[in-house]
Protein backbone atom coordinates (compact mmCIF):
# COMPACT_ATOMS: atom_id res chain seq x y z
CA UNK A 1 44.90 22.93 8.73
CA UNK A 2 46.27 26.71 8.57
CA UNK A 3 49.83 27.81 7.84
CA UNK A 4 51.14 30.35 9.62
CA UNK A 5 52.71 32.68 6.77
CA UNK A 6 55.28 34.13 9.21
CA UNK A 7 57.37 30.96 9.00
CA UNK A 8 58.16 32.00 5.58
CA UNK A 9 59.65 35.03 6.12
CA UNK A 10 61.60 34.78 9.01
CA UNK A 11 64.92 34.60 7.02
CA UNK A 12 63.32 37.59 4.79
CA UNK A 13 60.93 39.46 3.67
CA UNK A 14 61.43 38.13 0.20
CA UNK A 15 61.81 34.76 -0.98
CA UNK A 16 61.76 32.59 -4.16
CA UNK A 17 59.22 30.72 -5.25
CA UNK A 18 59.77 27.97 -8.13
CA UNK A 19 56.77 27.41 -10.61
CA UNK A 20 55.88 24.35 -11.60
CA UNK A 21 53.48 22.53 -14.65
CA UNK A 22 50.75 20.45 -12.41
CA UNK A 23 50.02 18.28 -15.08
CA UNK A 24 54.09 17.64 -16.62
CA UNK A 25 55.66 18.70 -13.67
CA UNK A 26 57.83 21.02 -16.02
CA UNK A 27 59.68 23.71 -14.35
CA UNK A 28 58.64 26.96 -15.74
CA UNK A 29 59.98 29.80 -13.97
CA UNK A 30 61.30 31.07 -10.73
CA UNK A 31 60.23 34.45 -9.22
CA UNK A 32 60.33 36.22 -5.86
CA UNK A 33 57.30 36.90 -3.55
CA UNK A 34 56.98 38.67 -0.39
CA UNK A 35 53.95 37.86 2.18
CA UNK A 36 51.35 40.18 0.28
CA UNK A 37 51.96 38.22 -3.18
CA UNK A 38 51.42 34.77 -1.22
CA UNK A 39 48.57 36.18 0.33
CA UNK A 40 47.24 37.62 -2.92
CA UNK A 41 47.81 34.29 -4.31
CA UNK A 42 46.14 32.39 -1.62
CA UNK A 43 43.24 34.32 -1.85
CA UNK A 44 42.60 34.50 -5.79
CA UNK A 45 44.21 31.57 -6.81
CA UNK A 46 46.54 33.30 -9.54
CA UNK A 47 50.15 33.46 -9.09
CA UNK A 48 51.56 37.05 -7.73
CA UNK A 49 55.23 37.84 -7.02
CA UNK A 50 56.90 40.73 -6.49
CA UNK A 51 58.67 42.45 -9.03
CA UNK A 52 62.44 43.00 -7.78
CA UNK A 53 63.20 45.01 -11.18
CA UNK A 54 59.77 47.52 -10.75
CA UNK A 55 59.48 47.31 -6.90
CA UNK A 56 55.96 46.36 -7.24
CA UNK A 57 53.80 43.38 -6.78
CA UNK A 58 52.43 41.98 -9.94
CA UNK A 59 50.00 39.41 -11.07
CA UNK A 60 51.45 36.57 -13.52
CA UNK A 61 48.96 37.22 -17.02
CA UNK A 62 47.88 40.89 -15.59
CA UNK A 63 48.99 42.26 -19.06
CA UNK A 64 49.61 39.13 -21.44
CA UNK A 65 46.77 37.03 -20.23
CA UNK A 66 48.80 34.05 -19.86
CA UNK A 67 48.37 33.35 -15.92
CA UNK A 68 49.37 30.79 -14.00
CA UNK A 69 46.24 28.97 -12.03
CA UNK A 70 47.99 27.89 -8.99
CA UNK A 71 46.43 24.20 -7.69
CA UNK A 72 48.74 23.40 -5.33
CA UNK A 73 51.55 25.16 -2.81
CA UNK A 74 54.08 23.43 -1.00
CA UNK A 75 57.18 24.58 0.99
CA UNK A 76 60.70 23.30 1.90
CA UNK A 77 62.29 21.94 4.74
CA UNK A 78 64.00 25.35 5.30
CA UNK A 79 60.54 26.92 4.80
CA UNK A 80 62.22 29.47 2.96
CA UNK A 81 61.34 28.72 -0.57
CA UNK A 82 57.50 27.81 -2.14
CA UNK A 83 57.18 25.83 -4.93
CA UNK A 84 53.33 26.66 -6.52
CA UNK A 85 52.10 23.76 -8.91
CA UNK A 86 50.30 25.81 -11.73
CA UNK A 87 48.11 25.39 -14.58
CA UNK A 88 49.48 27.78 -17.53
CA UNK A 89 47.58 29.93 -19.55
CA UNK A 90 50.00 30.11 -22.59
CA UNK A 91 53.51 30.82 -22.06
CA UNK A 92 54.94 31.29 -19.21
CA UNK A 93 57.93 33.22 -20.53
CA UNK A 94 57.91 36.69 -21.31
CA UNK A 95 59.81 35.70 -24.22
CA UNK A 96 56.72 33.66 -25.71
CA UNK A 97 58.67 30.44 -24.60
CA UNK A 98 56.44 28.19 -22.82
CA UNK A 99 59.03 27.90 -19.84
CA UNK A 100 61.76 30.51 -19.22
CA UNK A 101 64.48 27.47 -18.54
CA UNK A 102 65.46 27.04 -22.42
CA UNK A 103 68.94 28.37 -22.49
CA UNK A 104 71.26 25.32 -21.65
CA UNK A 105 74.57 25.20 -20.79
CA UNK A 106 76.86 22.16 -21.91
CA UNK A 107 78.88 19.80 -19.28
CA UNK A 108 82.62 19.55 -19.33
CA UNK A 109 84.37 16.16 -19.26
CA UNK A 110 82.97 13.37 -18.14
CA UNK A 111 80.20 13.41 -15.76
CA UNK A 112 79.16 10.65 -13.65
């Protein structure tokens, strides 16, 4: 069965997309992609976002060599947001970190 990629962009023309180990289901980063990424990423099977810092699109591992082998795409029940279920080369972080979400921040007071 087809999806039709203008459901995803009704709201906007760009829209986040969460990244996501396949095989520890570890959350590794969270970029932004516009139609031409997903469709990129459909068609090659690489992760591609767009870059909202260089205005550019931009293949995960283009420069590094640490892409991310997308095996599975899903989308919310807003169908505003993808979620892309990936098999890392390497890190996923720019920062050599295997996921970018390493930086926590403590609770205050007691949590239920």
């Amino acid at each position: 069965m087809s999806f039709d990629l203008d459901q995803l962009f009704q709201k906007s023309d760009l829209i986040p997309v969460i990244i996501q180990d396949v095989d520890t289901l570890e959350v590794l980063m969270l970029g932004f992609t516009n139609r031409e990424a997903v469709e990129l990423t459909l068609k090659t099977g690489t992760a591609w976002f767009w870059s909202r810092s260089r205005q550019k699109l931009w293949n995960k591992g283009e420069s590094s060599g640490h892409f991310l082998h997308v095996k599975r795409v899903m989308t919310d029940c807003d169908t505003d947001t993808l979620l892309y279920f990936c098999k890392p080369v390497g890190p996923t972080c720019h920062t050599g970190a295997r996921s970018c979400f390493f930086n926590e921040i403590e609770l205050e007071g007691d949590q239920l």
